[in-house]
Every structure is written in C-alpha cells, then in structure tokens.
PDB file of N, CA and C in Angstrom:
ATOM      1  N   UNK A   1     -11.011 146.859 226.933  1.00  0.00           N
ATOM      2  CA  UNK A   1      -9.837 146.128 227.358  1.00  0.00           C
ATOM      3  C   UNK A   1     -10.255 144.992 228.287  1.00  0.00           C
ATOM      4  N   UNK A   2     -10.166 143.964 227.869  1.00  0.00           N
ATOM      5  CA  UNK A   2     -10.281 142.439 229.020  1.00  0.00           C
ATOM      6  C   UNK A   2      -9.062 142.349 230.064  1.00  0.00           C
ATOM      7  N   UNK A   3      -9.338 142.704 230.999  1.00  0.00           N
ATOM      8  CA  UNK A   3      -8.558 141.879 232.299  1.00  0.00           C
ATOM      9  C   UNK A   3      -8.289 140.425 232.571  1.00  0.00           C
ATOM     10  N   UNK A   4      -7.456 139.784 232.450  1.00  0.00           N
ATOM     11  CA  UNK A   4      -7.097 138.817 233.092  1.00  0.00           C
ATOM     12  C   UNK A   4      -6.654 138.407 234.024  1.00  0.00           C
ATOM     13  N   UNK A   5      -7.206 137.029 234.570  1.00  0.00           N
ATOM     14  CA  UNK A   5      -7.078 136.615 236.095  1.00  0.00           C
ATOM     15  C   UNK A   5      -6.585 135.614 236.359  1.00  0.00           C
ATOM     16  N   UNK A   6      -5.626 135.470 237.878  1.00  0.00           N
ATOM     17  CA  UNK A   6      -4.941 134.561 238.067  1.00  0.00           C
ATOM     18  C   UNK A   6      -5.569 133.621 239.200  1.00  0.00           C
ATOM     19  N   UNK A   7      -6.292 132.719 238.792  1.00  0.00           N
ATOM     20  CA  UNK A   7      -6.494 131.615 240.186  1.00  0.00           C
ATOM     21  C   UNK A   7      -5.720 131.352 241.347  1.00  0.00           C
ATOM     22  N   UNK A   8      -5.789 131.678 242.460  1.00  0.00           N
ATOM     23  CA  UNK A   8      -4.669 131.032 243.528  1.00  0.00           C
ATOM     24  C   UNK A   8      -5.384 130.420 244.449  1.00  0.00           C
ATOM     25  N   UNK A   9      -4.955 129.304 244.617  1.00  0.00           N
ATOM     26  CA  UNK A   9      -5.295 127.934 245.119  1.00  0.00           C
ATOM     27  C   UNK A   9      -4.460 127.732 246.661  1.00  0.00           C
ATOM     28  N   UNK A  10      -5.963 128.178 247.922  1.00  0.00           N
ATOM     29  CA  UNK A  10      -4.954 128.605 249.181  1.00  0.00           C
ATOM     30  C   UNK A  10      -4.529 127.345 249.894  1.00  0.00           C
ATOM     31  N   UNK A  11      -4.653 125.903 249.199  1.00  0.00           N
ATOM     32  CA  UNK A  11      -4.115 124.965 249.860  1.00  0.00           C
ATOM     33  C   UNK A  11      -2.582 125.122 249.272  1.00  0.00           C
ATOM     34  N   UNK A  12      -2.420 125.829 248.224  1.00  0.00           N
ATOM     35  CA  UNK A  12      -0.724 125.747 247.520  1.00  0.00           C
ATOM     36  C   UNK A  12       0.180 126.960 248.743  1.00  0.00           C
ATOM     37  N   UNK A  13      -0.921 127.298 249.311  1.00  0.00           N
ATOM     38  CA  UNK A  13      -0.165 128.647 250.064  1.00  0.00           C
ATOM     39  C   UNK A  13       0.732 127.979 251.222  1.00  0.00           C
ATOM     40  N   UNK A  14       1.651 128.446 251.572  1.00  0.00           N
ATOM     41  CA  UNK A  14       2.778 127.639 252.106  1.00  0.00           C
ATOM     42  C   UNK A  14       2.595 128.656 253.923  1.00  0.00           C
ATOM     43  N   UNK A  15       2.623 129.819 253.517  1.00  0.00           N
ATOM     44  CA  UNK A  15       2.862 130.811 254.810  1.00  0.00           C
ATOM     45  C   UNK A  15       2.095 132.277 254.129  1.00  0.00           C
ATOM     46  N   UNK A  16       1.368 132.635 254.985  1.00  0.00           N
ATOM     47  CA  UNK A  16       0.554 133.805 254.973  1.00  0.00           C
ATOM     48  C   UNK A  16       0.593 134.784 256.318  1.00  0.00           C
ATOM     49  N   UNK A  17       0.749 135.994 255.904  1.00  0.00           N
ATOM     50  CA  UNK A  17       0.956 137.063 257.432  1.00  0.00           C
ATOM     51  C   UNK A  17       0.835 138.904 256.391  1.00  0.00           C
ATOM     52  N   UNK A  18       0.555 139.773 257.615  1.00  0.00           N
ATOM     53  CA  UNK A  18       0.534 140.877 257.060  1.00  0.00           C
ATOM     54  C   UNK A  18       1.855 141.570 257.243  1.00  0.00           C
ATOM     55  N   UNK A  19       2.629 142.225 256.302  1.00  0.00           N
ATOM     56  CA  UNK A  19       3.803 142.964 256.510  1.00  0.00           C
ATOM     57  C   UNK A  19       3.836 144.273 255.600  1.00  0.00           C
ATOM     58  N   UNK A  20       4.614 145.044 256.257  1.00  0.00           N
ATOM     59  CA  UNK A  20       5.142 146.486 255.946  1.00  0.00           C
ATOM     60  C   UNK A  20       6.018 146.231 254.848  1.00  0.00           C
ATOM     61  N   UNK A  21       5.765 146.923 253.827  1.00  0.00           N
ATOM     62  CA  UNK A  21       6.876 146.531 252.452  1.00  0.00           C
ATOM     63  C   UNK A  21       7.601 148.142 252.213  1.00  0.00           C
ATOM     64  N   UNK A  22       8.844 147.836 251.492  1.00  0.00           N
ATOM     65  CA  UNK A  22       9.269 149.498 251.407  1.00  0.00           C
ATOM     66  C   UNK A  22       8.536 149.239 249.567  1.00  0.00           C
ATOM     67  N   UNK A  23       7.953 150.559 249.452  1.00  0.00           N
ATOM     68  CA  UNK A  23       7.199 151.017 248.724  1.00  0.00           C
ATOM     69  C   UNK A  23       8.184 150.731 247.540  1.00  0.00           C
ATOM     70  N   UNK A  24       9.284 151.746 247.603  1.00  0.00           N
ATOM     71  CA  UNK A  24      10.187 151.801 246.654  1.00  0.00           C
ATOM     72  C   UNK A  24      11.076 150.969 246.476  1.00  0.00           C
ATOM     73  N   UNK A  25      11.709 150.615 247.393  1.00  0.00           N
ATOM     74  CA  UNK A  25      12.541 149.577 247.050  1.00  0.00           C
ATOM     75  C   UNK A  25      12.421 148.299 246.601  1.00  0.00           C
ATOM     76  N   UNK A  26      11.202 147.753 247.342  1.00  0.00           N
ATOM     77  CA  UNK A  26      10.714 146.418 246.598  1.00  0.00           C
ATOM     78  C   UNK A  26       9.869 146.414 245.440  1.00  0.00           C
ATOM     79  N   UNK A  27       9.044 147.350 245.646  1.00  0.00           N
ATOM     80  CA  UNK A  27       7.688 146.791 244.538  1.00  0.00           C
ATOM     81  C   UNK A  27       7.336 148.522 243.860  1.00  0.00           C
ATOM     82  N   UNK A  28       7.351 149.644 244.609  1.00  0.00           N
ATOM     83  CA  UNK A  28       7.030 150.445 243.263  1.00  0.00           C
ATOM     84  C   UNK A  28       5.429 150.206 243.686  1.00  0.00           C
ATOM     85  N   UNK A  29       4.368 150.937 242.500  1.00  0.00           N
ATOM     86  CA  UNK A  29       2.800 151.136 242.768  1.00  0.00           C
ATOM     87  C   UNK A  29       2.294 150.361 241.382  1.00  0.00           C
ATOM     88  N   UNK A  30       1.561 149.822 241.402  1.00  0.00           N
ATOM     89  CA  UNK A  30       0.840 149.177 240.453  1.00  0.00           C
ATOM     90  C   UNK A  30       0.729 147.548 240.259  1.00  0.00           C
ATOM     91  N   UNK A  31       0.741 146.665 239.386  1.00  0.00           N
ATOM     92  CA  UNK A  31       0.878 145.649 239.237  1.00  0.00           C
ATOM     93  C   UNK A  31       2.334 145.402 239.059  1.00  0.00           C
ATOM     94  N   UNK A  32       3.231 144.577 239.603  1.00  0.00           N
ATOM     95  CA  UNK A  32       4.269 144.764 239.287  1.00  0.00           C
ATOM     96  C   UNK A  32       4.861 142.945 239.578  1.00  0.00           C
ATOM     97  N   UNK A  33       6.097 142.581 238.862  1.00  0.00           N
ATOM     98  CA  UNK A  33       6.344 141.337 238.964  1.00  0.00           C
ATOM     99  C   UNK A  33       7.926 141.648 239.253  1.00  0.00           C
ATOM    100  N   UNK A  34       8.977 141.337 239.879  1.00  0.00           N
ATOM    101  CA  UNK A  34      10.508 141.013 240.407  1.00  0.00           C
ATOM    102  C   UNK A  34      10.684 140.134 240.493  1.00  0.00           C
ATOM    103  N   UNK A  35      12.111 140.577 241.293  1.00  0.00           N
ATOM    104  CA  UNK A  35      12.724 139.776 242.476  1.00  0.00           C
ATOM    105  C   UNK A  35      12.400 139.371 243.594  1.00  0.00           C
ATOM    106  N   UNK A  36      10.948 140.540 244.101  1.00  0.00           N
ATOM    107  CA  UNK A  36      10.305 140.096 245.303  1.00  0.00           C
ATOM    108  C   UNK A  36       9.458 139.664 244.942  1.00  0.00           C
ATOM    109  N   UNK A  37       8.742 138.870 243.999  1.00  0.00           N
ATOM    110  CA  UNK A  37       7.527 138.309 243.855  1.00  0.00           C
ATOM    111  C   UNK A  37       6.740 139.140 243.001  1.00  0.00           C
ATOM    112  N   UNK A  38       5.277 139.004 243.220  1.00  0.00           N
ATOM    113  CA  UNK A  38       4.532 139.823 242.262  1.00  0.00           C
ATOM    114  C   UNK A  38       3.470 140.603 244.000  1.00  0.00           C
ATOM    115  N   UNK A  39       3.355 141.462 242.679  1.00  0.00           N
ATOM    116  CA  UNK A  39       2.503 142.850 244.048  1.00  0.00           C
ATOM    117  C   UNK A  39       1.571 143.477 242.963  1.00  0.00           C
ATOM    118  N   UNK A  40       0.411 143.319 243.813  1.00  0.00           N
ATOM    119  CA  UNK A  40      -0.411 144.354 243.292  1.00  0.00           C
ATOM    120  C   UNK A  40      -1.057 145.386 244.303  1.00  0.00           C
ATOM    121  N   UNK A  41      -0.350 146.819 244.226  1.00  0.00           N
ATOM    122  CA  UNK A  41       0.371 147.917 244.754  1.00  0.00           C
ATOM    123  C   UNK A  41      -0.476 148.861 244.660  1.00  0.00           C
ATOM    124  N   UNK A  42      -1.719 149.158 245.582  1.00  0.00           N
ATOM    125  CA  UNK A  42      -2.492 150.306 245.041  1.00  0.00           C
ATOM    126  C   UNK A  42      -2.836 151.292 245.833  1.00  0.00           C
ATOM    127  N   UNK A  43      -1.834 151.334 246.586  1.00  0.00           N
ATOM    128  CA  UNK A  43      -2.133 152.168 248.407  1.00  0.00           C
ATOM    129  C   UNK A  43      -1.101 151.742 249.515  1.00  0.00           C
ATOM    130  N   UNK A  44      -0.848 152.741 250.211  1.00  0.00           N
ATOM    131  CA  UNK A  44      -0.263 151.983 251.833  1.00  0.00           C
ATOM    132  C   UNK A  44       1.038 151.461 251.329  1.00  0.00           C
ATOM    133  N   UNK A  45       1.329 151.109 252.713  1.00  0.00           N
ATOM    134  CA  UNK A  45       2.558 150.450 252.487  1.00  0.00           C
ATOM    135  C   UNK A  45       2.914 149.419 253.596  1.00  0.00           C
ATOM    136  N   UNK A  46       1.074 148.633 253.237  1.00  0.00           N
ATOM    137  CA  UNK A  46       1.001 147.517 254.472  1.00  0.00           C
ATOM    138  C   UNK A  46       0.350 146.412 253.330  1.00  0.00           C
ATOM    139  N   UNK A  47       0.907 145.264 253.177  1.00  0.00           N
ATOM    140  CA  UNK A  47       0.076 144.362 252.195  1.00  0.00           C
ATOM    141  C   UNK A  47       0.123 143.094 252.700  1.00  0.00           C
ATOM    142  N   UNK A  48      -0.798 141.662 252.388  1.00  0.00           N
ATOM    143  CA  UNK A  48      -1.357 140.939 252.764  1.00  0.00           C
ATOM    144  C   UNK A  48      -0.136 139.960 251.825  1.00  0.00           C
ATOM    145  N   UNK A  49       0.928 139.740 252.537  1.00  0.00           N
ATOM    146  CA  UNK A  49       2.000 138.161 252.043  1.00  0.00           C
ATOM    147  C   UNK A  49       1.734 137.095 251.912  1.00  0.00           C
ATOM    148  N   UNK A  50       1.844 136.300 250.544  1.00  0.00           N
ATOM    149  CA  UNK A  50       1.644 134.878 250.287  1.00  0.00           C
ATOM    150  C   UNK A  50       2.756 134.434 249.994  1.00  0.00           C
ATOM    151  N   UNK A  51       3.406 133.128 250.226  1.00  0.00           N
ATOM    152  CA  UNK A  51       4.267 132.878 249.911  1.00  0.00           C
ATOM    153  C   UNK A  51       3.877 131.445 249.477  1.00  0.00           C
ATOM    154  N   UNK A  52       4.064 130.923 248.245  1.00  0.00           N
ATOM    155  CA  UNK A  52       3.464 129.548 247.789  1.00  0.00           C
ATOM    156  C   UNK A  52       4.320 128.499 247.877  1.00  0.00           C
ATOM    157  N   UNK A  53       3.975 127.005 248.251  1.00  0.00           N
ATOM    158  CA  UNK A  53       4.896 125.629 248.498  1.00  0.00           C
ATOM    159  C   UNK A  53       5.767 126.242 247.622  1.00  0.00           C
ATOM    160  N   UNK A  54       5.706 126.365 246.136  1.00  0.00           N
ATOM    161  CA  UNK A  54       6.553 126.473 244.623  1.00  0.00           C
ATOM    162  C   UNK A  54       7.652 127.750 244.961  1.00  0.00           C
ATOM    163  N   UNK A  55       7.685 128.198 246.369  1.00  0.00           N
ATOM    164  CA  UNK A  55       8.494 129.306 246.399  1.00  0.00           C
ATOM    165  C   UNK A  55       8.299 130.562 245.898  1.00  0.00           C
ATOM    166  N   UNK A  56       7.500 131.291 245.139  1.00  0.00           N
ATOM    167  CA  UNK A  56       6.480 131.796 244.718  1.00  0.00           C
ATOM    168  C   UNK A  56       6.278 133.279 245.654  1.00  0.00           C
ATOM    169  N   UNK A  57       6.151 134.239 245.558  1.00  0.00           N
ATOM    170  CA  UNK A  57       5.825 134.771 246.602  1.00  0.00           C
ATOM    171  C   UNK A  57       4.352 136.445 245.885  1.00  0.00           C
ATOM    172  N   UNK A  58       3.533 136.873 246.354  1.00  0.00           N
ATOM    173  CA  UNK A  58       2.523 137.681 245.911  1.00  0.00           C
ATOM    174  C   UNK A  58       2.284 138.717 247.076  1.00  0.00           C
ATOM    175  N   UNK A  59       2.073 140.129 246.866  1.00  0.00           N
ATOM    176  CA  UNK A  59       2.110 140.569 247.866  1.00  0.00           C
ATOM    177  C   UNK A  59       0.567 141.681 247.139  1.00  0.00           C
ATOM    178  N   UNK A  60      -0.347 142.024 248.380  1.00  0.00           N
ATOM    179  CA  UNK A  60      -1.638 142.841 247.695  1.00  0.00           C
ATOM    180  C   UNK A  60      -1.625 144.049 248.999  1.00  0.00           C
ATOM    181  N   UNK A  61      -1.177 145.197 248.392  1.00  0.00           N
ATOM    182  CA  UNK A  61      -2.127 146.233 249.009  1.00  0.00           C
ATOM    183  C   UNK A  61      -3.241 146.355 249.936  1.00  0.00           C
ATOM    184  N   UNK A  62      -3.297 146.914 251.277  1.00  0.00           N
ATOM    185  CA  UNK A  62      -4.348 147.182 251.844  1.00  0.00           C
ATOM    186  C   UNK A  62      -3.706 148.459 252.739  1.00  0.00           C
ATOM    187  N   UNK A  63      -5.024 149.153 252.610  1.00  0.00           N
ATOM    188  CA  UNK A  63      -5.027 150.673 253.743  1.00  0.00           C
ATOM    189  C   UNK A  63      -5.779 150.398 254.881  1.00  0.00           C
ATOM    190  N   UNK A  64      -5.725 149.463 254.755  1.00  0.00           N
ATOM    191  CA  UNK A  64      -7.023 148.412 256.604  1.00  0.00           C
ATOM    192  C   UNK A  64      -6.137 147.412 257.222  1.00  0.00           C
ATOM    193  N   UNK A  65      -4.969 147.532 257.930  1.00  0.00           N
ATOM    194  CA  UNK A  65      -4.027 146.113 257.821  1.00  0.00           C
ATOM    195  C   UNK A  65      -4.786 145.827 259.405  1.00  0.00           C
ATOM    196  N   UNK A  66      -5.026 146.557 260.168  1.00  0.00           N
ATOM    197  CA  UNK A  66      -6.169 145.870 261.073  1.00  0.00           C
ATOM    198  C   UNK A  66      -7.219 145.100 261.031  1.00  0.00           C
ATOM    199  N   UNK A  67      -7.932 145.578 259.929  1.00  0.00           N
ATOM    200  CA  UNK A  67      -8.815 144.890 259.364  1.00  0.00           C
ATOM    201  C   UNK A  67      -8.456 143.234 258.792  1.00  0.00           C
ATOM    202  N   UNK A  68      -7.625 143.499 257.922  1.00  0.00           N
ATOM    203  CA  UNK A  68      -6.984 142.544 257.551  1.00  0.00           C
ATOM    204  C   UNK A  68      -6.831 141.496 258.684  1.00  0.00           C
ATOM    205  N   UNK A  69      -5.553 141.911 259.775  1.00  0.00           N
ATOM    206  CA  UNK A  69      -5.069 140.794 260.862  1.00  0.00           C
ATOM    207  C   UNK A  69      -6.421 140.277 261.585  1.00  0.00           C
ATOM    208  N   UNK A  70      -7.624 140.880 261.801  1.00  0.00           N
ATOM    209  CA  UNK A  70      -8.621 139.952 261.918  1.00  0.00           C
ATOM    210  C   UNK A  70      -9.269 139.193 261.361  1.00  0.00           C
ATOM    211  N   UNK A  71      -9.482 139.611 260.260  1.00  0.00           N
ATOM    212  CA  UNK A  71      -9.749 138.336 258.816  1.00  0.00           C
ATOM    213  C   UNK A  71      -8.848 136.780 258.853  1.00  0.00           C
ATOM    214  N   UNK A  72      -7.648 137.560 258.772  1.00  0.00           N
ATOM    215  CA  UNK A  72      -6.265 136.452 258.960  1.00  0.00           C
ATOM    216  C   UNK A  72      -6.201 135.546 260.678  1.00  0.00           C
ATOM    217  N   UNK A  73      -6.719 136.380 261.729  1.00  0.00           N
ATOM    218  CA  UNK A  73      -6.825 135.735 262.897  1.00  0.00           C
ATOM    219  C   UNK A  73      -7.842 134.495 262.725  1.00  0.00           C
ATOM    220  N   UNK A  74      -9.450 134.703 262.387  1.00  0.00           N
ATOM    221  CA  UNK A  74     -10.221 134.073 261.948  1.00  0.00           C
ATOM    222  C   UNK A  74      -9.852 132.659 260.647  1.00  0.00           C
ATOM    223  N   UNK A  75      -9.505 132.657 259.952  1.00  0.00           N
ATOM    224  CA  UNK A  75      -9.116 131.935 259.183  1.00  0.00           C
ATOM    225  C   UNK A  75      -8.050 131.045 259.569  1.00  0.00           C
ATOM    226  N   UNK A  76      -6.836 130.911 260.816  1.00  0.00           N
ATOM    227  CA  UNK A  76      -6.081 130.436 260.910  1.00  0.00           C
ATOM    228  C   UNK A  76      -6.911 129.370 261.990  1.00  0.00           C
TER     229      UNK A  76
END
C-alpha cells in the first residue's frame, strides 16, 4: 500500500499554538477530515494547531505537549 503526502508550506501558516482538543467531539482517532479541519489523531488529547492564511485548519497528535511548547518557543 503507498502512502501519500501532503506538503505544508510554513510561510502559508497563518497562526500556530498547542491546544487540548475534545477527542470525541471534534476529531475522533485516526486520520480524519471535518468541520474542524483535518487531524491526524494517534494519541492524547493534546495536538500541535495550524491554522493556514486559506482558512484551512490541521491539527497532529502529540503525548509530549511540553516537549512540543519548547520546540514552538524556539521557532517563534
């Protein structure tokens, strides 16, 4: 089975931050596409928010959101 991949281009990124998502109500576990954007859902219920100029919004799983907010401190 081939996987396919989506390029995201972080100058298109409009606003980036880490947030608490409800599991169930928004996004469910797996790859998933809505009303809230697209999520890829594989743990936790702390994920890394993009929200793109195009309005756009992507949300990714992490079980390290500490980890994370220092990555994200560094980069800003």
């Amino acid at each position: 089975m081939q996987l396919s991949f989506t390029k995201y281009l972080w100058e298109d990124v409009e606003e980036v931050y880490v947030k608490k998502y409800d599991t169930i109500g928004e996004y469910g576990f797996g790859i998933k596409s809505g009303p809230f954007g697209t999520g890829y859902l594989f743990g936790g219920n702390t994920g890394l928010q993009l929200i793109f100029k195009n309005g756009t919004r992507l949300i990714v799983t992490t079980r390290k959101p500490v980890e994370l907010e220092k990555i994200l401190g560094t980069l800003r």
